[in-house]
Structures are given as structure tokens and as C-alpha cells.
Protein backbone atom coordinates (compact mmCIF):
# COMPACT_ATOMS: atom_id res chain seq x y z
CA UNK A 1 -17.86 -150.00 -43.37
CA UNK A 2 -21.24 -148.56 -42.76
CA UNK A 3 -22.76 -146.26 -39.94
CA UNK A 4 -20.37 -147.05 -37.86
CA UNK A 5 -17.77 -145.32 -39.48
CA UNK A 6 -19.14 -142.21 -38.39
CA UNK A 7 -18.47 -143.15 -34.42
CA UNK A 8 -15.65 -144.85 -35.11
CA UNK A 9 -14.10 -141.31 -36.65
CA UNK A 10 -15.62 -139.12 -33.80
CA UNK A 11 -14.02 -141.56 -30.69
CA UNK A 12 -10.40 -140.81 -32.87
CA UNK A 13 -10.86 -136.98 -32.85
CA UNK A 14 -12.60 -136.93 -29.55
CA UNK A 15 -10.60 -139.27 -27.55
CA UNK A 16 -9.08 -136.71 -25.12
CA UNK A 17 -12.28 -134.80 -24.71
CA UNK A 18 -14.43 -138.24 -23.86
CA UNK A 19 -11.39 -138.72 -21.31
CA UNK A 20 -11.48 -135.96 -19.70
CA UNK A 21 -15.11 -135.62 -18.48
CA UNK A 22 -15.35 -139.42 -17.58
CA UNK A 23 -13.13 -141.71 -14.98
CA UNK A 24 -10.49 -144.15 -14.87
CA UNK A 25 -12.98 -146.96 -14.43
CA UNK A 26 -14.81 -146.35 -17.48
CA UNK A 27 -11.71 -144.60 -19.37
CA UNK A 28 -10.20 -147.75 -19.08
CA UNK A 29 -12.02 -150.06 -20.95
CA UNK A 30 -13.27 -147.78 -23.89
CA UNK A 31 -9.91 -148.42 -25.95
CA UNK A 32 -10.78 -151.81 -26.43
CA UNK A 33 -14.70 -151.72 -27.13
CA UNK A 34 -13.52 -148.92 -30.25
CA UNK A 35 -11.23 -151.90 -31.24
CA UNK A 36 -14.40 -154.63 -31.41
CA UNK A 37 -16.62 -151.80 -33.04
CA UNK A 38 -13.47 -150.54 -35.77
CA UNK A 39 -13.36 -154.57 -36.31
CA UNK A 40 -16.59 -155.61 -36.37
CA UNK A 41 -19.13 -152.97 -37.37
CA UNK A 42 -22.75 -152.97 -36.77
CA UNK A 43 -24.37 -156.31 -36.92
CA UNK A 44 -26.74 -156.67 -40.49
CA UNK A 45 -29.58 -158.56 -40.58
CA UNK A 46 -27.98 -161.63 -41.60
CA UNK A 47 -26.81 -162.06 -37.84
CA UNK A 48 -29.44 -164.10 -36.01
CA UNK A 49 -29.86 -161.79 -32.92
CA UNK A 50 -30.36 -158.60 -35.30
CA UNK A 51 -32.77 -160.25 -37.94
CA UNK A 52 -35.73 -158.08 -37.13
CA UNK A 53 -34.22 -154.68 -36.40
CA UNK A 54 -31.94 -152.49 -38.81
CA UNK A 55 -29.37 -151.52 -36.59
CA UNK A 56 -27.06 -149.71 -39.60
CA UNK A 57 -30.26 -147.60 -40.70
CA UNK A 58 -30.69 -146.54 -36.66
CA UNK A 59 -27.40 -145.52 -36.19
CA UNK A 60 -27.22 -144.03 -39.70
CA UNK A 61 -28.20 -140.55 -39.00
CA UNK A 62 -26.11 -137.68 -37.57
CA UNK A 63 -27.06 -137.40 -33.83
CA UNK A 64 -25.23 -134.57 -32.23
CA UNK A 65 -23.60 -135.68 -28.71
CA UNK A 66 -22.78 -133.68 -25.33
CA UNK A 67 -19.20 -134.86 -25.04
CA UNK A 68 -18.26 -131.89 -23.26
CA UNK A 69 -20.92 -131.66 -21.02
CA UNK A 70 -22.39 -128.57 -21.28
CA UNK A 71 -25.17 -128.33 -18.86
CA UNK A 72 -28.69 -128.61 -20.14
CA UNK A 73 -30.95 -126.29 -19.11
CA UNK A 74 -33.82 -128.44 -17.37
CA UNK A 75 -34.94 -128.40 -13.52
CA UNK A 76 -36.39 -131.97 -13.58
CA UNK A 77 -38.42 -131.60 -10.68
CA UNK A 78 -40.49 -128.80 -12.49
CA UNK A 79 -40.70 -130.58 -15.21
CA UNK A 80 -41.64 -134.40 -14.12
CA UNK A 81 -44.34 -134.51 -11.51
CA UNK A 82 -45.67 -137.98 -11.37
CA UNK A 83 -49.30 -138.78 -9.69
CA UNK A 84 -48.79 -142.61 -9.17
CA UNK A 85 -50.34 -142.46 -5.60
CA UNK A 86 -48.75 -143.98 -2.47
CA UNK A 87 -45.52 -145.39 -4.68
CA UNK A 88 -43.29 -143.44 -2.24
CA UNK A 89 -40.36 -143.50 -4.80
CA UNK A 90 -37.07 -142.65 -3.70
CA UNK A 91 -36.76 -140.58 -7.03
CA UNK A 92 -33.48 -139.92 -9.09
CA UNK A 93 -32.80 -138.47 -12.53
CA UNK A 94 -30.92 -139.33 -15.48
CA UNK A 95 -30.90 -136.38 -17.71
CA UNK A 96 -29.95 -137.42 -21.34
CA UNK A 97 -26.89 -139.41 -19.90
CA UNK A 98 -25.78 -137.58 -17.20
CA UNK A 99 -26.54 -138.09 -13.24
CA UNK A 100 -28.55 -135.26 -12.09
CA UNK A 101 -26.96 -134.22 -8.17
CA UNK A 102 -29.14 -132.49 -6.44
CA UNK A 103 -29.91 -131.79 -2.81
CA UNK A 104 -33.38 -132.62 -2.77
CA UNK A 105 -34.39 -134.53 0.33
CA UNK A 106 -34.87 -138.83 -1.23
CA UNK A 107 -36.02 -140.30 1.77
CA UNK A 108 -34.27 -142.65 4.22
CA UNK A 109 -31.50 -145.05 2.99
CA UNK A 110 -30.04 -147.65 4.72
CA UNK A 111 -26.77 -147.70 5.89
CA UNK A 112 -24.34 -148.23 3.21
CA UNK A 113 -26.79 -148.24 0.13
CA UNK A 114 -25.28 -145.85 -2.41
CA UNK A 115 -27.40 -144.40 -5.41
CA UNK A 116 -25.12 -142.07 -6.99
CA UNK A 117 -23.29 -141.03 -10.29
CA UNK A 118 -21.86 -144.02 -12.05
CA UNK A 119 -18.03 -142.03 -12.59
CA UNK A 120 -17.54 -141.22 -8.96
CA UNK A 121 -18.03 -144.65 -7.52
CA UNK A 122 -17.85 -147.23 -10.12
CA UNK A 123 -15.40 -150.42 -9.24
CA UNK A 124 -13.20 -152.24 -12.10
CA UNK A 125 -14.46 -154.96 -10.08
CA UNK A 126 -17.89 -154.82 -11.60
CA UNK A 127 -17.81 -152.27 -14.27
CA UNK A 128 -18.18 -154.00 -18.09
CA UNK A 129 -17.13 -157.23 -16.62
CA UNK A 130 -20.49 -158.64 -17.76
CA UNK A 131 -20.88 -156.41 -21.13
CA UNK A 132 -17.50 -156.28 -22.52
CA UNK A 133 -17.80 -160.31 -23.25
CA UNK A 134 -20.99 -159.78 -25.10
CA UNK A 135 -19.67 -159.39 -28.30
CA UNK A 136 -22.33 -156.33 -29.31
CA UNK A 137 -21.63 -153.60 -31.34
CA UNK A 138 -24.16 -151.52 -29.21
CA UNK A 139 -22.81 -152.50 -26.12
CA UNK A 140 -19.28 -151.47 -27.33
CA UNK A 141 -20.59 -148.19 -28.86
CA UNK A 142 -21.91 -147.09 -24.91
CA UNK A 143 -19.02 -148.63 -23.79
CA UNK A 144 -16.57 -146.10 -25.92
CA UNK A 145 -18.89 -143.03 -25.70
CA UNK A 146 -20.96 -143.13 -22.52
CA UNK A 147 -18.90 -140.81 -19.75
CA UNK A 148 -21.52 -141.07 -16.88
CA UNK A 149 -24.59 -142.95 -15.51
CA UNK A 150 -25.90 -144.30 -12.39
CA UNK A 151 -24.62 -146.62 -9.51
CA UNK A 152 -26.24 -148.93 -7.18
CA UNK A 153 -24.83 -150.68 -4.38
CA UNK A 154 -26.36 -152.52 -1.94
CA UNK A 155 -24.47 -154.26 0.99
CA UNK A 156 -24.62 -157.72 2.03
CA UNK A 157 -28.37 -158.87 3.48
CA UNK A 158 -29.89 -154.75 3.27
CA UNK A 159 -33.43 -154.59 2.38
CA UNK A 160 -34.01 -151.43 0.69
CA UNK A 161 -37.64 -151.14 1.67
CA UNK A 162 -38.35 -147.88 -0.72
CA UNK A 163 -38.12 -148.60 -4.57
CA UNK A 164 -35.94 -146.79 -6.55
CA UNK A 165 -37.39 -144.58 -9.02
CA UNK A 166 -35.25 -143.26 -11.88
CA UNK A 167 -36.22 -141.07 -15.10
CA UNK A 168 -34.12 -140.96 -17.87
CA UNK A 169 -35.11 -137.70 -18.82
CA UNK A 170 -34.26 -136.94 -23.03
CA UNK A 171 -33.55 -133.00 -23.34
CA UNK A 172 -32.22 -131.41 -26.05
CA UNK A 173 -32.57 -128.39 -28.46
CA UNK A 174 -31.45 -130.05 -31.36
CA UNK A 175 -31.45 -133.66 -32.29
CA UNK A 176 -29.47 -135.95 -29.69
CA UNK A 177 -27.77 -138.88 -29.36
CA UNK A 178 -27.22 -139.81 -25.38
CA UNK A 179 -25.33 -143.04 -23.82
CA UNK A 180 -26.48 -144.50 -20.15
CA UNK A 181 -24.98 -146.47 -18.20
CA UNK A 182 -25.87 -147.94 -15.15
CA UNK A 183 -24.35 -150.39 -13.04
CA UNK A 184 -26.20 -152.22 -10.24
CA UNK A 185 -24.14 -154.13 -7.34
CA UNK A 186 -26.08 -156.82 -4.53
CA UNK A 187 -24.34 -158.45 -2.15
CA UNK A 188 -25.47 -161.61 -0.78
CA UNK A 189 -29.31 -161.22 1.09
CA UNK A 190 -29.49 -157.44 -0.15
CA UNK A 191 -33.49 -156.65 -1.73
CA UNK A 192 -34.06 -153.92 -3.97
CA UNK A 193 -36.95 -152.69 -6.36
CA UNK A 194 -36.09 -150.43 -9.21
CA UNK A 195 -38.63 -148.64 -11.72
CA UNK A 196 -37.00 -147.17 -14.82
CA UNK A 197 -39.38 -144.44 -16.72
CA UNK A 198 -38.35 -143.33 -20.35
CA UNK A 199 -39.75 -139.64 -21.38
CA UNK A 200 -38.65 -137.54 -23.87
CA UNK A 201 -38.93 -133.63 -22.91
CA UNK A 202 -38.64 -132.29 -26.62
CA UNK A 203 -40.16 -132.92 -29.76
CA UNK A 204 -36.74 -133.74 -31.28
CA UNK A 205 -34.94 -136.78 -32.81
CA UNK A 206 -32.99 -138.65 -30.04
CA UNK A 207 -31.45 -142.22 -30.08
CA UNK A 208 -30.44 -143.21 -26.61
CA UNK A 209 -28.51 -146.46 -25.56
CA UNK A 210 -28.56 -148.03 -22.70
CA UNK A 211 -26.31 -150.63 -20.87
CA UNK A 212 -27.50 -151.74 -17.81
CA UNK A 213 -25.01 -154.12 -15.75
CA UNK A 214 -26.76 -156.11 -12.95
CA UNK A 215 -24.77 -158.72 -10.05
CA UNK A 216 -27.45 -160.42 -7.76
CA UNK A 217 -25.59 -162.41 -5.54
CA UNK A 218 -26.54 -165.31 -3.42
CA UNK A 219 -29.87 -165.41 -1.85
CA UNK A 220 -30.00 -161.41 -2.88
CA UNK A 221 -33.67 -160.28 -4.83
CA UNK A 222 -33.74 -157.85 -7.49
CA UNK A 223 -37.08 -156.24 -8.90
CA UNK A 224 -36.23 -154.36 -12.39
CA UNK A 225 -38.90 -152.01 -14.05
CA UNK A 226 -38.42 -150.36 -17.36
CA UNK A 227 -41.36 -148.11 -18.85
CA UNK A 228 -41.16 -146.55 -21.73
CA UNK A 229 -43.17 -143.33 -23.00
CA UNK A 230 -41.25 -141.04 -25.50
CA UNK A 231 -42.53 -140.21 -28.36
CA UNK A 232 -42.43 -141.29 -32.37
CA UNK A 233 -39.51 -140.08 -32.99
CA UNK A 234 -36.88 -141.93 -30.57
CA UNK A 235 -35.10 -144.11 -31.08
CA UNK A 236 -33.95 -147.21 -27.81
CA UNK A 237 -31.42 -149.41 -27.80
CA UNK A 238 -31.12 -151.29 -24.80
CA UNK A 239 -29.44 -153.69 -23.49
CA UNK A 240 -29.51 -155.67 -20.52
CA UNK A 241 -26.55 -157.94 -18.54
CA UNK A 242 -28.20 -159.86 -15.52
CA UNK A 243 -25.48 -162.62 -13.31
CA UNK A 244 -27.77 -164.69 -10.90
CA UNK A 245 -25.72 -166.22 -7.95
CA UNK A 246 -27.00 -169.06 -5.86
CA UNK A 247 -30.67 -169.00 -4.42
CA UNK A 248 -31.07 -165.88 -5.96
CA UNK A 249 -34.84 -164.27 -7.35
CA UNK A 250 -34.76 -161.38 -10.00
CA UNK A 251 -37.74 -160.25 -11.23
CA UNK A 252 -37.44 -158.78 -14.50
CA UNK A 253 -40.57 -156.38 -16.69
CA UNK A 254 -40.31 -153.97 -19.65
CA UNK A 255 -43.56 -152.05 -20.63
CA UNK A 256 -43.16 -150.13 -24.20
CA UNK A 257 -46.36 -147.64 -24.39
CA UNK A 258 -45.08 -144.90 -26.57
CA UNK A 259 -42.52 -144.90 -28.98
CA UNK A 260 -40.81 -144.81 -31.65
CA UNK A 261 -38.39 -147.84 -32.66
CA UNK A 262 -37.42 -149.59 -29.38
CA UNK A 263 -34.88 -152.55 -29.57
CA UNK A 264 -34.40 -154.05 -25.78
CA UNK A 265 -32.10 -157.03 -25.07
CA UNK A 266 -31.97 -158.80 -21.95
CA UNK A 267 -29.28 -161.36 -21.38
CA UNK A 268 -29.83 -163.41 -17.93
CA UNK A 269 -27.04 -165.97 -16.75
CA UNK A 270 -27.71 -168.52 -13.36
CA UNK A 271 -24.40 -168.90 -12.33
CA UNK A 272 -25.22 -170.38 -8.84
CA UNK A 273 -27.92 -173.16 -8.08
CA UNK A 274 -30.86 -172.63 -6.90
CA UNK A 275 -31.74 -169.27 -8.43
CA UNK A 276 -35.51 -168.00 -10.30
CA UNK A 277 -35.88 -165.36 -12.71
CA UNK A 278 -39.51 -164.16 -13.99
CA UNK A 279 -39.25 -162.13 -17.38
CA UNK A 280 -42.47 -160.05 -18.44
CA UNK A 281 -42.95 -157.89 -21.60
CA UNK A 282 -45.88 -156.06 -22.68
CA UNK A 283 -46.23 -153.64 -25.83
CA UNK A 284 -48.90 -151.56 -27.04
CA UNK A 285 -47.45 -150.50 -30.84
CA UNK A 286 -49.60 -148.36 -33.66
CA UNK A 287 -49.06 -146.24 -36.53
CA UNK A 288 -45.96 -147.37 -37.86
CA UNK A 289 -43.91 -148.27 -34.19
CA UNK A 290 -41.20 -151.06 -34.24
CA UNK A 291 -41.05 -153.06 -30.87
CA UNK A 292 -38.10 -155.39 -30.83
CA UNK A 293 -37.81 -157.53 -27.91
CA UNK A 294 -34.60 -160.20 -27.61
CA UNK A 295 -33.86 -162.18 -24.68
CA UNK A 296 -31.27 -164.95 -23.30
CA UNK A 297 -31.64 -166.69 -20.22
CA UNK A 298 -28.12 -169.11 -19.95
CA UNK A 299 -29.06 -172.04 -17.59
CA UNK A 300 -25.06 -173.01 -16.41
CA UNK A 301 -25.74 -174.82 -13.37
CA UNK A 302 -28.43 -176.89 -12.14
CA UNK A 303 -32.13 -176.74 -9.85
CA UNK A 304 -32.72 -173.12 -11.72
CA UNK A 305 -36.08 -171.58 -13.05
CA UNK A 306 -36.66 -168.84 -15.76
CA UNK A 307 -40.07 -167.94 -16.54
CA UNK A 308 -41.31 -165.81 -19.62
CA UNK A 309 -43.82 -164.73 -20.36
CA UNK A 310 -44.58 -161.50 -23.78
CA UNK A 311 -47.59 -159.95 -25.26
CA UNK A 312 -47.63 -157.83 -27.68
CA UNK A 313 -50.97 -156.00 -29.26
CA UNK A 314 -50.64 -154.02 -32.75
CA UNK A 315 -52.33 -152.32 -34.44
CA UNK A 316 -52.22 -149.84 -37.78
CA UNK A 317 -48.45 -150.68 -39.39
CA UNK A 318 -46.55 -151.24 -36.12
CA UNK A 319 -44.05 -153.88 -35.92
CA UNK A 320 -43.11 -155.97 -33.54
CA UNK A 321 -41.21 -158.81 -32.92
CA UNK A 322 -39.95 -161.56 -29.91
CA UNK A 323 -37.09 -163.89 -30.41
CA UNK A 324 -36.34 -165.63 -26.81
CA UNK A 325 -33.22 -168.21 -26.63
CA UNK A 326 -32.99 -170.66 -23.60
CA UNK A 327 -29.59 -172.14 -23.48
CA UNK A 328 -29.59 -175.46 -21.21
CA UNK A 329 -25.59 -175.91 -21.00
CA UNK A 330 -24.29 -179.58 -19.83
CA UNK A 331 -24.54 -180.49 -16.37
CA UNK A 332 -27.46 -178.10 -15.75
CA UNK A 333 -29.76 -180.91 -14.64
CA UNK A 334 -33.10 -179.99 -13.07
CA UNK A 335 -33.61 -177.27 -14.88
CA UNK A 336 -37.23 -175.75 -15.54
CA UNK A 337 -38.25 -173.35 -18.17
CA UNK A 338 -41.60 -172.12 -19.45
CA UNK A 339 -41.02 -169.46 -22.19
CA UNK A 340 -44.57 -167.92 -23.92
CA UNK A 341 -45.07 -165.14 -26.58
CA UNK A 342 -48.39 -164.28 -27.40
CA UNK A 343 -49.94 -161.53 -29.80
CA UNK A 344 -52.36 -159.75 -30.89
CA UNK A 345 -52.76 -157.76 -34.83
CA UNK A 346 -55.34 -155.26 -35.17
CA UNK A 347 -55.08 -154.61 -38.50
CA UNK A 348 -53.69 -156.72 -41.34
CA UNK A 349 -50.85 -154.31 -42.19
CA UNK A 350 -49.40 -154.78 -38.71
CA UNK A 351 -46.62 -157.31 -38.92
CA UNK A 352 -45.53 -159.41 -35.76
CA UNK A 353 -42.50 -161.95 -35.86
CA UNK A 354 -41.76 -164.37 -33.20
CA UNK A 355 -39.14 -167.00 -32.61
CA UNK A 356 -39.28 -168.88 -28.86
CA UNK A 357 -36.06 -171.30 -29.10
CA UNK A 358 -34.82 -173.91 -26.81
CA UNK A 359 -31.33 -175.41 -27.14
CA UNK A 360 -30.58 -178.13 -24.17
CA UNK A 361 -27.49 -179.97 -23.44
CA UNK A 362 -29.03 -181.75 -20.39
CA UNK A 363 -31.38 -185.12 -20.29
CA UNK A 364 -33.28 -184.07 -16.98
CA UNK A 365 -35.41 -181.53 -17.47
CA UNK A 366 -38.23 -179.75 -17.67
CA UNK A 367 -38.55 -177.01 -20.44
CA UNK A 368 -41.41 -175.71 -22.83
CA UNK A 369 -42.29 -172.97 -25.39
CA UNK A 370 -45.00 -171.59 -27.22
CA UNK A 371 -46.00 -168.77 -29.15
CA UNK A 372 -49.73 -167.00 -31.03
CA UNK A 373 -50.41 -164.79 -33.62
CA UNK A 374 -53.90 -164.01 -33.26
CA UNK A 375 -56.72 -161.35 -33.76
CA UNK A 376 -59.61 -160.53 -31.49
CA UNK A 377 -62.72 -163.52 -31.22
CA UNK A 378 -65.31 -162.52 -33.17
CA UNK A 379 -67.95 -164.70 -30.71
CA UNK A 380 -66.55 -162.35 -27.65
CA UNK A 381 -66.77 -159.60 -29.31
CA UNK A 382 -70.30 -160.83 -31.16
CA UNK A 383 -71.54 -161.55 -27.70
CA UNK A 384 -70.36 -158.12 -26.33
CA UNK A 385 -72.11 -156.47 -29.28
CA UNK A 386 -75.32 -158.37 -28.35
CA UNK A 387 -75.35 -156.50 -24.98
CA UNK A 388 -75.22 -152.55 -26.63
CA UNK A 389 -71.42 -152.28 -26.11
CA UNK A 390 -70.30 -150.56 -29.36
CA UNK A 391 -67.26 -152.51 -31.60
CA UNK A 392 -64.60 -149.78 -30.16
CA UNK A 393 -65.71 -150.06 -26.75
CA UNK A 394 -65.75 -153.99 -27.19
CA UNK A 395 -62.24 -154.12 -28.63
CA UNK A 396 -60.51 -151.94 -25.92
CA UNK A 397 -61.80 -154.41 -23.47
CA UNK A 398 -60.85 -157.45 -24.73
CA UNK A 399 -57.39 -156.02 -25.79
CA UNK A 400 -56.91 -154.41 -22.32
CA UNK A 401 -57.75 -158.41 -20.66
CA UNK A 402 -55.13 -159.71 -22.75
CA UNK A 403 -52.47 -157.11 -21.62
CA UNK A 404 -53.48 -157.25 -18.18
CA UNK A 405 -51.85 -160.43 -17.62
CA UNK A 406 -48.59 -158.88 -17.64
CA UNK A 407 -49.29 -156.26 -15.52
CA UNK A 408 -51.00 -158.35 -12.88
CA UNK A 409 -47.41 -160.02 -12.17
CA UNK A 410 -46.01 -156.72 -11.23
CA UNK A 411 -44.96 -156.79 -7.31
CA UNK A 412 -45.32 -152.89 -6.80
CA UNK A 413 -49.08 -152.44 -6.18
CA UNK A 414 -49.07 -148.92 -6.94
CA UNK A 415 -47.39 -149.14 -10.10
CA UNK A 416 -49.90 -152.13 -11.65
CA UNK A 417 -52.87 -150.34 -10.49
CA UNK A 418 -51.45 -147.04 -12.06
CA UNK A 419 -50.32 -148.95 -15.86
CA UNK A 420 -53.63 -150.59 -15.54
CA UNK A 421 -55.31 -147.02 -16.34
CA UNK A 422 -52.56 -146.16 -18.35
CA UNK A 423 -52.40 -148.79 -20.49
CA UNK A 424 -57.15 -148.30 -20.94
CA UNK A 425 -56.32 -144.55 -21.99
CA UNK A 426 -53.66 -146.36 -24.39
CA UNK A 427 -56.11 -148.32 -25.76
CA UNK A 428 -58.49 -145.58 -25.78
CA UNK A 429 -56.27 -142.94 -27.60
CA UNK A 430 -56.45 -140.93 -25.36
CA UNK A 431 -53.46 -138.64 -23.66
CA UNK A 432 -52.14 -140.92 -21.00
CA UNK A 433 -49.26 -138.73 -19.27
CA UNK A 434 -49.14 -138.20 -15.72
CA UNK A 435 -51.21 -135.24 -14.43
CA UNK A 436 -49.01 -132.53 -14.55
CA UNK A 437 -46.25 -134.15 -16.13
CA UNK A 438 -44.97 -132.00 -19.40
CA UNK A 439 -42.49 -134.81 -20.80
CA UNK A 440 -45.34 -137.35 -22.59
CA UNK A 441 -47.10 -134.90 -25.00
């Protein structure tokens, strides 16, 4: 055995403690996920999904864990204040892995939406129905630890006009392990935009995982954000479990501006015909960051679209890497599929792997792939020179263009105007928190 031997000895000890601050719903599956991990183990980089990432050396060290859940000592609203203007948020907080209730007013919700702590309403219906068949030792480690998170439920053809803001909030006093969860429910016709924001409140170690369970059903839209800007010395696993119904339309975009080693999967499955999913990734990596992005999109059925589209720009020793996996199954006929990774390297100690795949069981359709490994054009930036823009000034701009096409796709205005400044003063080295906000320092 190897790291995992560590959890696997805690959940034995702990059993009755993780029990008691958790519910039925999620009590009653964690039995069986310690089973898969005990038999299983973290994945080594023999297994094709974990090639680029070290998962035993993340989970190696010892991360202490709130499994009593002591209350942390944070007022969130003091300490977040974010200046993205007119994004009129309804705004919820995560802090470490624990819903934060509160009375503060969120704006109007329509009838029978419910945002709310992941124990008190969670449904066997839904809950680990899509990640308890993945067969991943992370997803079976949050699975067996994680005792809260956050619900969504939107009923049948609701149009929750105001997107849903949520920071995950990392706070601890010592170093910290923490396990989300967060479950989101559509009925058929419902629409809902979500923004996830990663910060880190102290200059501790931290390793958080993250499960996120998502059921779009027929002709329902989903909008899913993730931004994350912690620090050098966190640690991300997530993973992500997307079921499409019919006529469905999920759009799907993870930004990674600050971190420290980030592994984020996505696995997407069109189980009803007729539904589109756009997935966008952009990562801005230096020093010695690790940037692992992973993604499945299962076409099961046919007249279904995925879209995807990557960029990555490195520079010092950062890492990064893209493996995407389109899976046409027999009988899904029609299907169309564009998948595109492209990259930029700084430097020539930064190191980027990529791996676009396409395995097809059907003879009528229409699928590509592609992927670059590039560095800047030396005629642009010649030609920029040429016109007194200095060589720093010149590669800022030409790095921020190629990033930009990822943010351009974003659907909440606010938001892409705000990462377009974000992502300059990235670029630019220079401090790019929110004004005011004390969690990105």
C-alpha cells in the first residue's frame, strides 16, 4: 500500500465520528467507497488517466482534517469583498468544506430553487449515483471523508435569472486537508449559471478535493464556472460528473490563475439526443506550478455536440498537461466533435504534455482533434519591437491574445470583462486580487 494507507487507517478509527456530523444520504454510501479505496489504492502513473500527475506523492503528506467540526473562526463577508461590477451574484460560501448558513439577505429566488447545505437536503436519488461508478480513488476518498457541501435544485422549466456565486473559502491555522461536495439537480427546462472561485485565506499547506455531481435534464441549460486563485502551496483535486439528458446545453469553463498543483477532471455523458456541451480551459502556470487538465465527453446516443477547446501558457518550470478522450459508443450516429489544445512555453524548462484522443464506434460522423506546442512569433513580436514597444510589453500582449480566446466564450459579461484584466495583471506580475479582497495575497 502507499499513501493511502494513511486514510484508509483514519476512516477505521474515525468511522463513528465522520457519522455523526454527516447524514444518512451521504453516511450511506461511504462504507463502500473505503472498500474500492482499501482495494484499490491510489492510481500510479502507469494508469492512463493519472500519467501526468503523482497522485501517491499529493496525498502523501499528513494533512490534518476537521472531522469534528469545530467551527473556524472566519466571517467570510469581511474577509471576501469582490469588485467584479454589475455581476449581481447571488453569493454563497463554502468554508474549507463546510456550508456557511448565514442570514445575509441573497437576493430573490424563485419559487422552489434551493441553494443550501448538501447534508440537510441531499436525495439518494441523486447523491453519488454518477461518482460512485467512476472507479476513482479520489472520488472514493471525498466520498468516505467529505460530511458536508452544497445543494442545488432547480425545478422543472425555472430560470434562475441571478448566477450563483460560490467561494470555497480555504481557512486554517495549521495545514489542512478539506473534502467538498456539491451536488447540482435540473429538472427538465430549468436555467442556471454558476461561478465557482477558489481562494486560500492562509499561507498554509491545504489539499482540497472536490466532487461535483451535475443532472441536466431535458431541454434544461447549465452554465459552470470554476476559477481558481490560491496560492503555491495548494494542492486541487477535482473532479467533475456531468449527465446530459435530451436537448440539453451545458456550458462548461475552468480558469487556473494561481496555484499550486491543480489536477481537474471533467467527465461529461449525453445520455439523451439532441444535447451540446462547450468545454473551455485556460491556464496561466510559472515558477514551478503543475496544471493537470483531464476530460471525457461519452457520446451514448446520437445528433449530440461537444466542443473543446484548452490553452495553456507557461512559463519558468511550470507544468502542464491536457489529455481529452472522446468516446463515440455504437449507435451514436450523427455525432459532432471538435476537440483543440493549444499552448504556449515561455521558457525552455517549462514542460507541457498533451494527448487529444478520439475512439469511435460509429460510421456517421463528424469528429476532429488537434493540438500545438508553440512559443511566441518572433516576426510579431519583431514587428512590435519595430514600433518602440519594449520585448516585455510585446510578450504580455501577444500572450494575453492567445488567452483571450477562452475568455471571450464566457456568457457572463461581467465576469469576461473582469478575467480579461485579471488575467493582463497575470501576465504582468502584478497583484491581481480583488480590491479589498484579503484571500489572494
Amino acid at each position: 500500500m502507499g499513501s493511502e494507507q494513511q486514510y484508509i487507517d483514519l476512516y477505521k478509527q474515525c468511522r463513528t465520528m465522520i457519522h455523526e456530523h454527516s447524514s444518512d444520504v451521504m453516511n450511506a454510501v461511504r462504507d463502500e467507497a473505503f472498500e474500492r479505496l482499501a482495494t484499490n489504492g491510489f492510481p500510479t502513473r502507469k494508469v492512463e488517466r493519472y500519467k501526468y500527475t503523482d497522485m501517491q506523492k499529493l496525498f502523501e503528506p499528513d494533512y490534518g482534517l476537521n472531522l469534528n467540526r469545530l467551527t473556524i473562526p472566519v466571517d467570510p463577508y469581511h474577509a471576501f469583498r469582490c469588485d467584479v461590477p454589475n455581476l449581481s451574484t447571488s453569493l454563497y460560501f463554502v468554508v474549507n468544506d463546510v456550508f456557511y448558513h448565514d442570514d445575509k439577505p441573497k437576493g430573490h429566488l424563485p419559487e422552489g430553487v434551493i441553494i443550501g447545505s448538501l447534508k440537510d437536503f441531499a436525495t439518494s436519488a441523486y447523491y453519488n449515483r454518477l461518482a460512485g461508478k467512476a472507479n476513482d480513488a479520489a472520488t472514493d476518498l471525498n466520498t468516505m471523508l467529505a460530511q458536508d457541501g452544497l445543494y442545488v435544485y432547480v425545478p422543472k422549466n425555472v430560470k434562475v435569472d441571478r448566477a450563483i456565486q460560490v467561494i470555497n473559502i480555504l481557512r486554517s491555522d495549521v495545514d489542512l486537508m478539506a473534502n467538498r461536495r456539491v451536488l447540482i439537480v435540473m429538472e427538465e427546462g430549468a436555467e442556471l449559471k454558476m461561478l465557482f472561485c477558489d481562494h486560500a485565506a492562509d499561507d498554509k499547506n491545504f489539499l482540497a478535493t472536490q466532487v461535483i455531481e451535475a443532472y441536466v435534464g431535458e431541454n434544461a441549460s447549465l452554465d459552470l464556472y470554476c476559477l481558481e486563485e490560491t496560492h503555491h502551496k495548494n494542492v486541487r483535486v477535482s473532479n467533475v460528473y456531468i449527465d446530459q439528458q435530451a436537448n440539453s446545453r451545458v456550458n462548461h469553463n475552468v480558469i487556473t490563475l494561481h496555484n499550486g498543483v491543480t489536477r481537474n477532471k471533467l467527465d461529461l455523458t449525453f445520455s439523451g439526443e439532441g444535447a451540446e456541451c462547450a468545454c473551455y480551459g485556460c491556464v496561466i502556470a510559472d515558477k514551478q506550478q503543475h496544471v493537470d487538465n483531464n476530460t471525457l465527453i461519452t457520446h451514448k446516443v446520437p445528433h449530440c455536440t461537444s466542443n473543446e477547446l484548452y490553452k495553456y501558457v507557461l512559463d519558468d518550470k511550470a507544468v502542464g498537461a491536457f489529455a481529452g478522450r472522446v468516446l463515440v459508443e455504437h449507435g451514436a450516429q450523427k455525432t459532432t466533435s471538435q476537440m483543440t489544445n493549444q499552448n504556449l512555453t515561455a521558457t525552455k524548462e517549462a514542460r507541457m504534455y498533451t494527448q487529444p484522443m478520439l475512439e469511435i464506434y460509429a460510421d456517421d460522423v463528424k469528429c476532429a482533434h488537434g493540438s500545438t506546442v508553440g512559443q511566441l512569433n518572433d516576426a510579431a513580436l519583431f514587428y512590435m519591437r519595430q514600433r518602440g514597444i519594449s520585448l516585455q510589453e510585446a510578450k504580455m500582449l501577444l500572450q494575453n491574445a492567445f488567452i483571450n480566446e477562452v475568455i471571450d466564450k464566457m456568457q457572463l459579461e461581467p465576469l469576461r470583462d473582469r478575467l480579461h484584466y485579471l488575467v493582463e495583471k497575470r501576465f504582468r506580475g502584478e497583484l491581481n486580487k480583488c480590491a479589498g479582497c484579503k484571500l489572494c495575497k
